[in-house]
C-alpha atoms as a PDB file:
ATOM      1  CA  UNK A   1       0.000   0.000   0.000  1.00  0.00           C
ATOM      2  CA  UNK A   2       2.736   2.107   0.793  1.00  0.00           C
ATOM      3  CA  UNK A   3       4.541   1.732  -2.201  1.00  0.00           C
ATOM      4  CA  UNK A   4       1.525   1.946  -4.131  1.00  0.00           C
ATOM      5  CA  UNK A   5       0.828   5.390  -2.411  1.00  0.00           C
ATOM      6  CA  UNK A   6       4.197   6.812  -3.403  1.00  0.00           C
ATOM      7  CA  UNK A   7       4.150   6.028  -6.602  1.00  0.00           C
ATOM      8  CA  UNK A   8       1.138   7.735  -7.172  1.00  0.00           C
ATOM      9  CA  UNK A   9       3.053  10.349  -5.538  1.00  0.00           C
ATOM     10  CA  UNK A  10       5.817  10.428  -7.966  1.00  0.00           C
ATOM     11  CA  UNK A  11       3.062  12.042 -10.424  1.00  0.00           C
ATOM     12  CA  UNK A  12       1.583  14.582  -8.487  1.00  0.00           C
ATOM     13  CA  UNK A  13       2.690  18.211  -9.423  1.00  0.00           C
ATOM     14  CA  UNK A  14       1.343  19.681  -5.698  1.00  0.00           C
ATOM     15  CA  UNK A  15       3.548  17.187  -4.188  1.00  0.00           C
ATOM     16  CA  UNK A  16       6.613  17.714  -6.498  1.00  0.00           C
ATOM     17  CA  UNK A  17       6.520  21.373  -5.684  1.00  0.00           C
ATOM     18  CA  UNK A  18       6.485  20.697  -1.789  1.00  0.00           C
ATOM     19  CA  UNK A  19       9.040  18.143  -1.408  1.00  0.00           C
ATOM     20  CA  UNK A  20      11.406  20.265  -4.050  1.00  0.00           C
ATOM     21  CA  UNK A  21      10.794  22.884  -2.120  1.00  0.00           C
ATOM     22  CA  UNK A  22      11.084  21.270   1.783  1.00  0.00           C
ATOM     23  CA  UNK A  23      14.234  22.429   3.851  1.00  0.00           C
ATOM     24  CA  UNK A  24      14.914  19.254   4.848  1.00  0.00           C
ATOM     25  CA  UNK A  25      14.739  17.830   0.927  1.00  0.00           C
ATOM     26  CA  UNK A  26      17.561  18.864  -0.535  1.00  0.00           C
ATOM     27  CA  UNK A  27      20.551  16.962   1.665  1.00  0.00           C
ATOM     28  CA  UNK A  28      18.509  13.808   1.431  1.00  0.00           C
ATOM     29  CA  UNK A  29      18.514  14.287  -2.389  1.00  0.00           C
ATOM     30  CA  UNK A  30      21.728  15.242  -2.333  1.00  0.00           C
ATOM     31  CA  UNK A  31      23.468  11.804  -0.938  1.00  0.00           C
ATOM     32  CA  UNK A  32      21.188   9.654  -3.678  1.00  0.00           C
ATOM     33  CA  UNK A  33      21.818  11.989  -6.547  1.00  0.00           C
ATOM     34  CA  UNK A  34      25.034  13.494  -8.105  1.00  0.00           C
ATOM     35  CA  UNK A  35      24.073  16.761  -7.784  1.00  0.00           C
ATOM     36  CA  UNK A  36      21.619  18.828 -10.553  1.00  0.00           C
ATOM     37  CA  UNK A  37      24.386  19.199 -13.067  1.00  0.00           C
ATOM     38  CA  UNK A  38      27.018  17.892 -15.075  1.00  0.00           C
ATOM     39  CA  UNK A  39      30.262  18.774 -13.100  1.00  0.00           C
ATOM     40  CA  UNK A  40      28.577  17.503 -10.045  1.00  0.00           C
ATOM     41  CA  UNK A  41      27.903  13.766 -12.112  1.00  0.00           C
ATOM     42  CA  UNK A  42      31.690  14.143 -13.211  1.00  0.00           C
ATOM     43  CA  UNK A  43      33.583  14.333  -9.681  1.00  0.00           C
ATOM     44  CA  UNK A  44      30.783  11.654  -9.091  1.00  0.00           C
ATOM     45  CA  UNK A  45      31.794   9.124 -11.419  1.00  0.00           C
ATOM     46  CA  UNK A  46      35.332  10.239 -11.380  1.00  0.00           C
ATOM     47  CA  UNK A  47      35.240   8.939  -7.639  1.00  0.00           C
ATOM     48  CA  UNK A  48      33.670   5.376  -8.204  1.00  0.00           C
ATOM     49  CA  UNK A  49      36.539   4.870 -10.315  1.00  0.00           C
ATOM     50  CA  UNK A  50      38.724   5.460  -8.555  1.00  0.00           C
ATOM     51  CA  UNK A  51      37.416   3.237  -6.274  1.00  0.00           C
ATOM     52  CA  UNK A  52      37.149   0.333  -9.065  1.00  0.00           C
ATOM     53  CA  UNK A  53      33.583   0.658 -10.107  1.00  0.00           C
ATOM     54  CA  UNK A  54      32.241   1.175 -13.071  1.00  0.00           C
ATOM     55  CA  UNK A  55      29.046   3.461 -13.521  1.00  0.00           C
ATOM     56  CA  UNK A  56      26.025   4.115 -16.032  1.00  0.00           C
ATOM     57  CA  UNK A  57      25.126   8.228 -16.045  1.00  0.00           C
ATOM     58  CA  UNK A  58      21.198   9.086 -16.216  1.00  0.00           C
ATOM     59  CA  UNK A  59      20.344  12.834 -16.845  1.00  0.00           C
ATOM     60  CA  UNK A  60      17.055  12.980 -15.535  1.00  0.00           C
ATOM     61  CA  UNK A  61      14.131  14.772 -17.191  1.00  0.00           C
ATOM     62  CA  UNK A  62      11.416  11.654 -18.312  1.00  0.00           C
ATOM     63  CA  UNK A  63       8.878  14.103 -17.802  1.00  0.00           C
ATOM     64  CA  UNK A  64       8.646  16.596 -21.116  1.00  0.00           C
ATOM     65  CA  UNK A  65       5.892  17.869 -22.730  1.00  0.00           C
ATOM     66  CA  UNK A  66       7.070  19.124 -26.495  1.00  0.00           C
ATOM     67  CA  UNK A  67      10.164  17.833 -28.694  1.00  0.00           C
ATOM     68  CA  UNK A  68      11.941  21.203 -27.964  1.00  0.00           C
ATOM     69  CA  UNK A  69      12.462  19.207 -24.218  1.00  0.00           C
ATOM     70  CA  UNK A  70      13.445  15.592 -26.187  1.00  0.00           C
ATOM     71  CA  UNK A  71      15.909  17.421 -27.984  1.00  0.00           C
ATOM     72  CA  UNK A  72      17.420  19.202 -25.181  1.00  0.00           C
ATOM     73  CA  UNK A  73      17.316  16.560 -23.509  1.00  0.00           C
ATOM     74  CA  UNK A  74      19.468  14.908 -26.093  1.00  0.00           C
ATOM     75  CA  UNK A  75      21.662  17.758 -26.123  1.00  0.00           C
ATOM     76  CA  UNK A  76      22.457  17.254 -22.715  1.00  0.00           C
ATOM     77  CA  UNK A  77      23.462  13.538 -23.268  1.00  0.00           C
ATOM     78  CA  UNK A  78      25.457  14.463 -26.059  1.00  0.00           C
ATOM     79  CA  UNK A  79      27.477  17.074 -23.642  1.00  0.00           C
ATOM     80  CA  UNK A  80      27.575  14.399 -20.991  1.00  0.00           C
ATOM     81  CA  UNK A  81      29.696  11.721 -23.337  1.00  0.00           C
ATOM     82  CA  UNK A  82      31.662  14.998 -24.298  1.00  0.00           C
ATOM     83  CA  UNK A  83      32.727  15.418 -21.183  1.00  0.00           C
ATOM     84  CA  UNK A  84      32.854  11.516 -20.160  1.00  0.00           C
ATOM     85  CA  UNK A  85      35.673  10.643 -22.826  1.00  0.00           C
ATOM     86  CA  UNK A  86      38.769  12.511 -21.577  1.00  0.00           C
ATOM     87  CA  UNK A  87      38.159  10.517 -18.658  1.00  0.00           C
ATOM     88  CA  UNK A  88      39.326   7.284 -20.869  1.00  0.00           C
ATOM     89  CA  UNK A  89      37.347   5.188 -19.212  1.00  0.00           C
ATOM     90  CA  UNK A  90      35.711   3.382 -22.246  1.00  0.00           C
ATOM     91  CA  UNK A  91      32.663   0.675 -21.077  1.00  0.00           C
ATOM     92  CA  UNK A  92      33.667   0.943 -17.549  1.00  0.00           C
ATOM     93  CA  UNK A  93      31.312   4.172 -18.201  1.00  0.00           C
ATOM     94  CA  UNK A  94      28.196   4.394 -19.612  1.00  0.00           C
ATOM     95  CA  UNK A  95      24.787   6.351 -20.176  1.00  0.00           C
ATOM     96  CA  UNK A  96      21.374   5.068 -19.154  1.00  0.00           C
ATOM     97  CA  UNK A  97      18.759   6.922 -21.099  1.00  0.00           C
ATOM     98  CA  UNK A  98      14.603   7.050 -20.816  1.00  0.00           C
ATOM     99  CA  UNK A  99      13.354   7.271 -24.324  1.00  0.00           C
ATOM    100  CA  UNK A 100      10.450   9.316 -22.404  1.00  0.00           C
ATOM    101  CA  UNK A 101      12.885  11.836 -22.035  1.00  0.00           C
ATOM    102  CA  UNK A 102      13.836  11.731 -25.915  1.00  0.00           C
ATOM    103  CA  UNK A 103       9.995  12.393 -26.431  1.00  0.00           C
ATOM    104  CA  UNK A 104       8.225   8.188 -27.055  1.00  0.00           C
ATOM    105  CA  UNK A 105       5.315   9.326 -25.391  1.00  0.00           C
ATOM    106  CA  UNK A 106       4.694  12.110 -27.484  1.00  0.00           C
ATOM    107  CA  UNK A 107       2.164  11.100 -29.447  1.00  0.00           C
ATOM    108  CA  UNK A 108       1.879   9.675 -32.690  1.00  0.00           C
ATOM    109  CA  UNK A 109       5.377  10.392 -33.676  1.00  0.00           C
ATOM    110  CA  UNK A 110       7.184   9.810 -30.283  1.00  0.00           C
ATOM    111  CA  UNK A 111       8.444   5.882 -31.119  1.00  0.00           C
ATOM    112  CA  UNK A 112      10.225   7.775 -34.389  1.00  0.00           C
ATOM    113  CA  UNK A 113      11.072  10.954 -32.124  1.00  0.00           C
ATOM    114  CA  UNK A 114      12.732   9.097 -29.274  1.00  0.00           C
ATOM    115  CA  UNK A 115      14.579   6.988 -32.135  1.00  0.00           C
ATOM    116  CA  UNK A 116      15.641   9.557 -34.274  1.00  0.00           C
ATOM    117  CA  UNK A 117      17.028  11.615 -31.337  1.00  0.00           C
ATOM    118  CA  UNK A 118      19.073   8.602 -29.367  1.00  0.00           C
ATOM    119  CA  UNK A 119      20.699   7.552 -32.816  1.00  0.00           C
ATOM    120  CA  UNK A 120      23.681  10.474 -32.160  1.00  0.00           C
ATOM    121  CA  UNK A 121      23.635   9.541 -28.708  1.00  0.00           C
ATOM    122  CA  UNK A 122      24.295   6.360 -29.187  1.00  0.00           C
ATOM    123  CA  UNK A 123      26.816   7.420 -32.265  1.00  0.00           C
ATOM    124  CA  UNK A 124      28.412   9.800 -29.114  1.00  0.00           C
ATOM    125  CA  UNK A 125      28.851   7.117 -26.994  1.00  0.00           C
ATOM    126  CA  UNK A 126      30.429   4.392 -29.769  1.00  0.00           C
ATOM    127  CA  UNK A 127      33.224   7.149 -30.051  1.00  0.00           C
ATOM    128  CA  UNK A 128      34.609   7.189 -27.188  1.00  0.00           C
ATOM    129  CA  UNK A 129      34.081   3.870 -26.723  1.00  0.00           C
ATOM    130  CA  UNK A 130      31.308   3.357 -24.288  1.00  0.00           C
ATOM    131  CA  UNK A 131      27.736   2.306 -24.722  1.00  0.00           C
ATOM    132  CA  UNK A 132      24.031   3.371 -24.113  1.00  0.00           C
ATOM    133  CA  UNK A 133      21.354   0.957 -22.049  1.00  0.00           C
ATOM    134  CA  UNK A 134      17.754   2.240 -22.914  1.00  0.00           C
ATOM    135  CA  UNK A 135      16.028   2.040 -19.261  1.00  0.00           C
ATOM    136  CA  UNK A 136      12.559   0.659 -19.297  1.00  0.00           C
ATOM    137  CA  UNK A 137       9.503   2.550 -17.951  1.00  0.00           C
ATOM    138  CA  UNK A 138       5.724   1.362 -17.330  1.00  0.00           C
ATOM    139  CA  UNK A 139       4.369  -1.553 -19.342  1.00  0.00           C
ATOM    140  CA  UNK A 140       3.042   0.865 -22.032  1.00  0.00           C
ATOM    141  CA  UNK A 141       6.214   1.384 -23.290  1.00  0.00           C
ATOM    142  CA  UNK A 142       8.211  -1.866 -23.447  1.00  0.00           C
ATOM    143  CA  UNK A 143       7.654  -2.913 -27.116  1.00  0.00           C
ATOM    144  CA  UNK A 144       8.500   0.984 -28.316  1.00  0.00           C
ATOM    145  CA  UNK A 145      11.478   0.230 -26.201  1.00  0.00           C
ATOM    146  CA  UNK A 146      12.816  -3.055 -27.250  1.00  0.00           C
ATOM    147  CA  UNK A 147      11.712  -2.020 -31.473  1.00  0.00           C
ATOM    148  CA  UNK A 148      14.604   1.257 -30.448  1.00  0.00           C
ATOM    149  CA  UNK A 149      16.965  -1.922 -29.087  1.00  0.00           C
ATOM    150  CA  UNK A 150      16.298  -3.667 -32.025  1.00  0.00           C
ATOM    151  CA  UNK A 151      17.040  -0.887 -34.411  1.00  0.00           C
ATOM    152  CA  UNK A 152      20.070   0.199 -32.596  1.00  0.00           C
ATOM    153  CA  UNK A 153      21.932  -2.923 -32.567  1.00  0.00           C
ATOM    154  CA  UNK A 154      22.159  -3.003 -36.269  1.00  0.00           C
ATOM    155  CA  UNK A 155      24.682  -0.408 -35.901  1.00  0.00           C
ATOM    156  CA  UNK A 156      25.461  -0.585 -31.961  1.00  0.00           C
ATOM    157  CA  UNK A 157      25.751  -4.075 -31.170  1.00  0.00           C
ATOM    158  CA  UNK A 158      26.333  -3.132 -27.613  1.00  0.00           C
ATOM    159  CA  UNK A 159      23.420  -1.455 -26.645  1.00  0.00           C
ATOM    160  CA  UNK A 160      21.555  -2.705 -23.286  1.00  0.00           C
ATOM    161  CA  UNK A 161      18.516  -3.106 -22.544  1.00  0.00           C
ATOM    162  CA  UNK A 162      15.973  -3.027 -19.680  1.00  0.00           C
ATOM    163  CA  UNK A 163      13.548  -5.653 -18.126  1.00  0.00           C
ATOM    164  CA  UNK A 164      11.565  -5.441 -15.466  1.00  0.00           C
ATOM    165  CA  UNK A 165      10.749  -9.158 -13.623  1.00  0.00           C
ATOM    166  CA  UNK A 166       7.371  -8.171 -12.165  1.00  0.00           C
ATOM    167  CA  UNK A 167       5.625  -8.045 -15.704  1.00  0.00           C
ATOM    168  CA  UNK A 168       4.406 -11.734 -16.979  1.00  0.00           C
ATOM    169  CA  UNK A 169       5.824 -11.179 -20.295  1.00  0.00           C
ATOM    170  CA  UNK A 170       9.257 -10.944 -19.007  1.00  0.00           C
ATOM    171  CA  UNK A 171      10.643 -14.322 -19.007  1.00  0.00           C
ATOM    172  CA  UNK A 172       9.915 -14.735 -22.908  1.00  0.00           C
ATOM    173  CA  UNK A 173      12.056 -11.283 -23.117  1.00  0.00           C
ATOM    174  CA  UNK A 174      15.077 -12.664 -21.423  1.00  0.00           C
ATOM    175  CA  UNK A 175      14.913 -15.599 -23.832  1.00  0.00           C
ATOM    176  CA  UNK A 176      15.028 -13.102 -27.026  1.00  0.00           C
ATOM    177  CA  UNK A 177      17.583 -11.072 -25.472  1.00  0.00           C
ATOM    178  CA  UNK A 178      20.181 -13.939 -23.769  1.00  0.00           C
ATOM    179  CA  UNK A 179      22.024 -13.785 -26.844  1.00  0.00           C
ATOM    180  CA  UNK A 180      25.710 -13.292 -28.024  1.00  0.00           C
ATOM    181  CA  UNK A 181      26.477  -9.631 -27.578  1.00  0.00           C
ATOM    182  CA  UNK A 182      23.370  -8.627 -26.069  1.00  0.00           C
ATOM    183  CA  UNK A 183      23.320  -6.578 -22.845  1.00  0.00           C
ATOM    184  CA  UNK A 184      20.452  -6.671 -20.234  1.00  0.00           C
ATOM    185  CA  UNK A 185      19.794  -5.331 -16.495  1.00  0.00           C
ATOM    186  CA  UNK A 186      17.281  -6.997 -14.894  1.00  0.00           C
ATOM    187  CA  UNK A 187      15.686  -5.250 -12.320  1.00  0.00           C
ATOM    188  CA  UNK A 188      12.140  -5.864 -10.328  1.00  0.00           C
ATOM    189  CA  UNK A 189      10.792  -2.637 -11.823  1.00  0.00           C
ATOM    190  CA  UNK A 190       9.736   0.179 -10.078  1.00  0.00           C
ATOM    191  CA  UNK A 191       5.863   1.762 -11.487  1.00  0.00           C
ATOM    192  CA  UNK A 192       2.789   1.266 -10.725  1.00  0.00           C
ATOM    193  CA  UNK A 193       1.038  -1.690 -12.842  1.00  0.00           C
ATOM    194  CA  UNK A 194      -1.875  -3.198 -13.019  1.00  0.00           C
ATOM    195  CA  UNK A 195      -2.371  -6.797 -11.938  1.00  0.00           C
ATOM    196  CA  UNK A 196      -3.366  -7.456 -15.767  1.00  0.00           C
ATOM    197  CA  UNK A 197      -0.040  -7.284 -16.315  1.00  0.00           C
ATOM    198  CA  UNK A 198       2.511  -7.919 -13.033  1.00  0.00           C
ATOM    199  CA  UNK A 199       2.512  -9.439 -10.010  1.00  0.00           C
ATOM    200  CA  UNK A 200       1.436  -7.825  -7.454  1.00  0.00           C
ATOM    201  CA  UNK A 201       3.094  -9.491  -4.786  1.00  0.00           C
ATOM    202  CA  UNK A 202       6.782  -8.930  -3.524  1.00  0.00           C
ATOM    203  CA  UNK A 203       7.223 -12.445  -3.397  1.00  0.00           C
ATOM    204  CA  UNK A 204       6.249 -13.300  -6.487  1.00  0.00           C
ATOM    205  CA  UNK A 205       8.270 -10.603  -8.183  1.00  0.00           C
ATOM    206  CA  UNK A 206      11.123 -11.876  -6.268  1.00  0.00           C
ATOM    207  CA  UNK A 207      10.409 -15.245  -8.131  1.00  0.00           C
ATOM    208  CA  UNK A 208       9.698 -13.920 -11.272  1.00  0.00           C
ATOM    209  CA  UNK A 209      13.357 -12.246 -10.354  1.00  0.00           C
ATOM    210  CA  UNK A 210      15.083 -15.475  -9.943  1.00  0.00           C
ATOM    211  CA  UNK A 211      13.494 -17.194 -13.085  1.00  0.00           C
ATOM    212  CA  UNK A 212      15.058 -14.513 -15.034  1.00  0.00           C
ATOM    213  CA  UNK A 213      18.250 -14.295 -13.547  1.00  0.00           C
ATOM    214  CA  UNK A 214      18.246 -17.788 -14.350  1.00  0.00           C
ATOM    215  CA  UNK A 215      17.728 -17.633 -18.092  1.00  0.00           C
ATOM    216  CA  UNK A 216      20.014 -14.615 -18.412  1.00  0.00           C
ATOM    217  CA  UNK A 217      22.744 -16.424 -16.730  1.00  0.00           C
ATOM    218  CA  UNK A 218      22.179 -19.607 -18.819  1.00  0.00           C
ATOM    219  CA  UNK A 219      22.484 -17.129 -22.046  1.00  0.00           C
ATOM    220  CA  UNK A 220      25.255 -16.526 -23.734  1.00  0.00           C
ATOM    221  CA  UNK A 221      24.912 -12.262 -23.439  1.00  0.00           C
ATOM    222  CA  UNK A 222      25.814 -10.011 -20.573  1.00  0.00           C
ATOM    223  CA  UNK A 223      23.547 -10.176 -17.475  1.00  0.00           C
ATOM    224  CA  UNK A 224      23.779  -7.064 -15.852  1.00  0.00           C
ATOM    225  CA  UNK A 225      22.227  -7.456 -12.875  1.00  0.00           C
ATOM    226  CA  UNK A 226      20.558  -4.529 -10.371  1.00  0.00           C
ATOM    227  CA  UNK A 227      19.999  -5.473  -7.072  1.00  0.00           C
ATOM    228  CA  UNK A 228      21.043  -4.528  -3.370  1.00  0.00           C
ATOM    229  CA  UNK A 229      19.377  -7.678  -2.090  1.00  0.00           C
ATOM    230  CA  UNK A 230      22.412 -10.190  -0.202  1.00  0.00           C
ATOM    231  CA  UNK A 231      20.071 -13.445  -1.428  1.00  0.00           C
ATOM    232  CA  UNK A 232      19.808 -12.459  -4.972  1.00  0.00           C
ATOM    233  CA  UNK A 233      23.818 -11.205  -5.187  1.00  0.00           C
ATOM    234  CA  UNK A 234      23.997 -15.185  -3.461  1.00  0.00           C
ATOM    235  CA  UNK A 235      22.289 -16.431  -5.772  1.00  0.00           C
ATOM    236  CA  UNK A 236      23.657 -14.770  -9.052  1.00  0.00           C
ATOM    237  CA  UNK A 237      27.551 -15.705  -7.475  1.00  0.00           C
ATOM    238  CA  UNK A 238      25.780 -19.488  -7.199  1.00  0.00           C
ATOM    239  CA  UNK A 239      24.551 -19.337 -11.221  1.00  0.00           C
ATOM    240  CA  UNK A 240      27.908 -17.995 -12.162  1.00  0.00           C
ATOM    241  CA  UNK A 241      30.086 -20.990 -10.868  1.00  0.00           C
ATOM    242  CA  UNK A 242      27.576 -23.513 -12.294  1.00  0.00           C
ATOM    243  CA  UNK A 243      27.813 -21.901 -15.694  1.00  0.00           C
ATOM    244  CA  UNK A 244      31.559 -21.551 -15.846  1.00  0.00           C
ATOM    245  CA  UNK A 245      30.946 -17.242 -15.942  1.00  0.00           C
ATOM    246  CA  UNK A 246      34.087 -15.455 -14.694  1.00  0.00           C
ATOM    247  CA  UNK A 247      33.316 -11.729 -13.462  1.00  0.00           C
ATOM    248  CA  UNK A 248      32.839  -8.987 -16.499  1.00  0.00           C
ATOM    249  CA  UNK A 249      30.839 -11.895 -18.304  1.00  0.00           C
ATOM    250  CA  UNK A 250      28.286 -10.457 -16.023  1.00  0.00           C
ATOM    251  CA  UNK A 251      28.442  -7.619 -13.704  1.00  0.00           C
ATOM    252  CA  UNK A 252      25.862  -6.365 -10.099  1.00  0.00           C
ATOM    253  CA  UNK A 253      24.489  -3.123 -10.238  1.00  0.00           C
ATOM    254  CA  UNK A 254      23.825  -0.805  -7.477  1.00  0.00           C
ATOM    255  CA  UNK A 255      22.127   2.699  -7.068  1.00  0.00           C
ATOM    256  CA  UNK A 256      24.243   5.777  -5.925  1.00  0.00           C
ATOM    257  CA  UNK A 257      24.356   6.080  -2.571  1.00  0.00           C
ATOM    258  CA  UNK A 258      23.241   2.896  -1.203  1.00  0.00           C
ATOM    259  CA  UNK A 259      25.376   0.437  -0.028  1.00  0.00           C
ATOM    260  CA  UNK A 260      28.204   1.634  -0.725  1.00  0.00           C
ATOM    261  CA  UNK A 261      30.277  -0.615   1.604  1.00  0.00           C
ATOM    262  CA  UNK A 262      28.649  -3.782  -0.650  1.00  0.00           C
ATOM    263  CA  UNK A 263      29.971  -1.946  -3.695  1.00  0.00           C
ATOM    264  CA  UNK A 264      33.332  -2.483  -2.299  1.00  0.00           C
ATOM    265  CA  UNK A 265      32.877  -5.448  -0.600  1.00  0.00           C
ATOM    266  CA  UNK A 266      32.234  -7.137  -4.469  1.00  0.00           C
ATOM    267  CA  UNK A 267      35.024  -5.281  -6.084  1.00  0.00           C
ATOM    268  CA  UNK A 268      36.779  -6.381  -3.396  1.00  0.00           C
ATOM    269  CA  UNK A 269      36.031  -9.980  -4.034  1.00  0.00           C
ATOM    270  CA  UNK A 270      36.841  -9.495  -7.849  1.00  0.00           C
ATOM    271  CA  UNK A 271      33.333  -8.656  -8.964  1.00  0.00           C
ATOM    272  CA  UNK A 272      32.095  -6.370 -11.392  1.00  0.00           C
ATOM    273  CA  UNK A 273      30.093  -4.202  -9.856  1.00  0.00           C
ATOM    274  CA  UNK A 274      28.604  -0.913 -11.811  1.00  0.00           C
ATOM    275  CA  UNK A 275      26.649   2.425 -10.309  1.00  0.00           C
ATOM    276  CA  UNK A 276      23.850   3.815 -11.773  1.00  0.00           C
ATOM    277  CA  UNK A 277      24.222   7.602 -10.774  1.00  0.00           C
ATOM    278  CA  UNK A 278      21.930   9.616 -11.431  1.00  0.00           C
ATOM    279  CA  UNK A 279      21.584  13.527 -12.150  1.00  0.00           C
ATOM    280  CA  UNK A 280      19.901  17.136 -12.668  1.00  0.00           C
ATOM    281  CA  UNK A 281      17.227  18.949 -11.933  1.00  0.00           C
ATOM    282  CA  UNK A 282      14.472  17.053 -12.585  1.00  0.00           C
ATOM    283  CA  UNK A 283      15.350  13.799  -9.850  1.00  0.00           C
ATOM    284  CA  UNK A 284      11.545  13.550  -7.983  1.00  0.00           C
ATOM    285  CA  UNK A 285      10.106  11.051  -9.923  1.00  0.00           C
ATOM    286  CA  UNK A 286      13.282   8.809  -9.700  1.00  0.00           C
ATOM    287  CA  UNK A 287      13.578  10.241  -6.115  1.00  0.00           C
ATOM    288  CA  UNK A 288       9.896   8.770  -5.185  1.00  0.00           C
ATOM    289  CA  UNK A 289      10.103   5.540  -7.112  1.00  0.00           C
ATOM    290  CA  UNK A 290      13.239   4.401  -5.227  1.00  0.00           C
ATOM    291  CA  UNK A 291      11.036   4.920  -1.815  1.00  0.00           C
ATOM    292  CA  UNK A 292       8.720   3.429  -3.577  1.00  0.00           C
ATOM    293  CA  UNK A 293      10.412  -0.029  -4.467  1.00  0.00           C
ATOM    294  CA  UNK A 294      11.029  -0.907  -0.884  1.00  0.00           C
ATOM    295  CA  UNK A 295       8.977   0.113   2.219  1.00  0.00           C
ATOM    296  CA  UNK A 296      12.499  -0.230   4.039  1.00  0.00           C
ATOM    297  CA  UNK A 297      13.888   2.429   1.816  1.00  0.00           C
ATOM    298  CA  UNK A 298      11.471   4.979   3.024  1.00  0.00           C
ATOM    299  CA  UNK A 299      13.484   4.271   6.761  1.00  0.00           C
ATOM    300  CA  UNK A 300      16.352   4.480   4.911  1.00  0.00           C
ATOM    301  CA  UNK A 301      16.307   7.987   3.273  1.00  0.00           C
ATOM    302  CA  UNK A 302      14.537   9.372   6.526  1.00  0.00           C
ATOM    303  CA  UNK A 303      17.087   7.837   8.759  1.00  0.00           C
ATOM    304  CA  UNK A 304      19.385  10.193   6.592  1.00  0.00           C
ATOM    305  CA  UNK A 305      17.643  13.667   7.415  1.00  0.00           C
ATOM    306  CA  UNK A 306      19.185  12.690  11.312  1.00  0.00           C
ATOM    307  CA  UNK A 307      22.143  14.031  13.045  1.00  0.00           C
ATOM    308  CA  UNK A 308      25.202  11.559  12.277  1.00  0.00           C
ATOM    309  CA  UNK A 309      24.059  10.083   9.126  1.00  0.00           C
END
């Protein structure tokens, strides 16, 4: 119910404008994203390297209204791998992109929109050497999404993809996708759906999690796999002996800002082990679904408006 709640949340425009505009917002947001702008993302991901992480860059703005926003916020990317190749970091960095943002959901013409303006993104990020993943949104979107993989690979063979293991159509997705070459992070998925099509229940969606982690594993692309959870990082380690798969055949990965002593712990232990680090202006919607995905994680991020933490 809770999650349910704040989800709806992440769509309200009274509630955006309060919690932007709450004292105590703003150092809460602060530890979760990299700040609203690109030199903030930069010292950022220039850190996690350092540390031996790898990371995936999101400039956040899903929520546009005209193509004059898609192609800004294509702009923007194309700054962001600018900036991201003196830092020679190749595939250890990447960008995670919403094709919402690149304008899919604007009407008609947003499938050929969003397609037409990731193309020199994804053109960007081939020459410097890195790659693009296409995150996935509500259910509405997912074949729009995975036509844009499909078209992209012809040229970008390394493109990723996202799937979400609480929709039933999922596990016929990883089979397409667990192929030579081909990039996915599976994640539970983090909108409001309908039971029509997604479980409902945590515990099935953890199941659902596991059946695809399985098939992905068994594949012969790149799992990528997003999760905090101890049992699921278990299991993956478990999969990844059985099927002979030595670290950077597959690779964990882990939001900005939260557990950041696992991140270490795995590199640590010789895994590969990527953050997803977010930034810019426009973070509450990814700000609300990440309370949203847990009930523990609201605990979490209010824990962090306390003295000490």
């Amino acid at each position: 119910m809770l999650g349910r709640m704040l989800l709806s949340a992440s769509r309200s425009e009274r509630l955006r404008d309060f919690v932007a505009t709450a004292p105590v917002t703003r150092p809460v947001v602060d530890r979760f994203v990299a700040g609203d702008d690109l030199p903030g993302a930069l010292a950022a991901v220039r850190g996690l390297v350092a540390d031996g992480l790898d990371a995936t860059v999101d400039h956040l703005g899903e929520d546009i209204t005209d193509a004059a926003q898609a192609e800004a916020n294509r702009d923007a990317y194309l700054a962001l791998l600018d900036a991201l190749g003196p830092l020679g970091a190749g595939p250890r960095i990447e960008v995670s992109v919403k094709l919402s943002a690149f304008g899919q959901a604007l009407g008609d013409g947003g499938h050929d929109l969003a397609l037409a303006n990731v193309r020199p993104v994804a053109e960007a990020a081939a020459r410097i050497g890195s790659t693009v993943t296409l995150d996935m949104e509500d259910h509405t979107t997912v074949d729009s999404t995975l036509a844009v993989l499909d078209e992209l690979r012809t040229r970008f063979p390394g493109t990723g993809a996202v799937l979400q293991s609480y929709l039933f159509r999922t596990e016929d997705d990883c089979r397409r996708l667990a192929t030579l070459g081909s990039r996915v992070r599976l994640v539970k998925g983090a909108y409001r759906e309908p039971a029509s099509v997604a479980y409902q229940d945590k515990r099935d969606v953890d199941l659902a999690y596991v059946r695809c982690l399985k098939i992905l594993m068994a594949g012969d692309g790149r799992p990528m796999l997003a999760t905090h959870d101890p049992r699921l990082i278990a299991i993956t380690q478990d999969l990844a002996r059985r099927h002979d798969r030595v670290p950077g055949s597959y690779e964990f990965q882990m939001l900005y800002g939260i557990r950041a002593d696992e991140q270490r712990r795995l590199v640590e232990a010789g895994e590969r082990v990527r953050v997803y680090v977010p930034f810019g202006t426009d973070w509450y919607g990814y700000f609300t679904r990440r309370l949203a995905e847990r009930p523990a994680n609201v605990a979490f991020f209010l824990r962090s408006l306390l003295p000490g933490h």
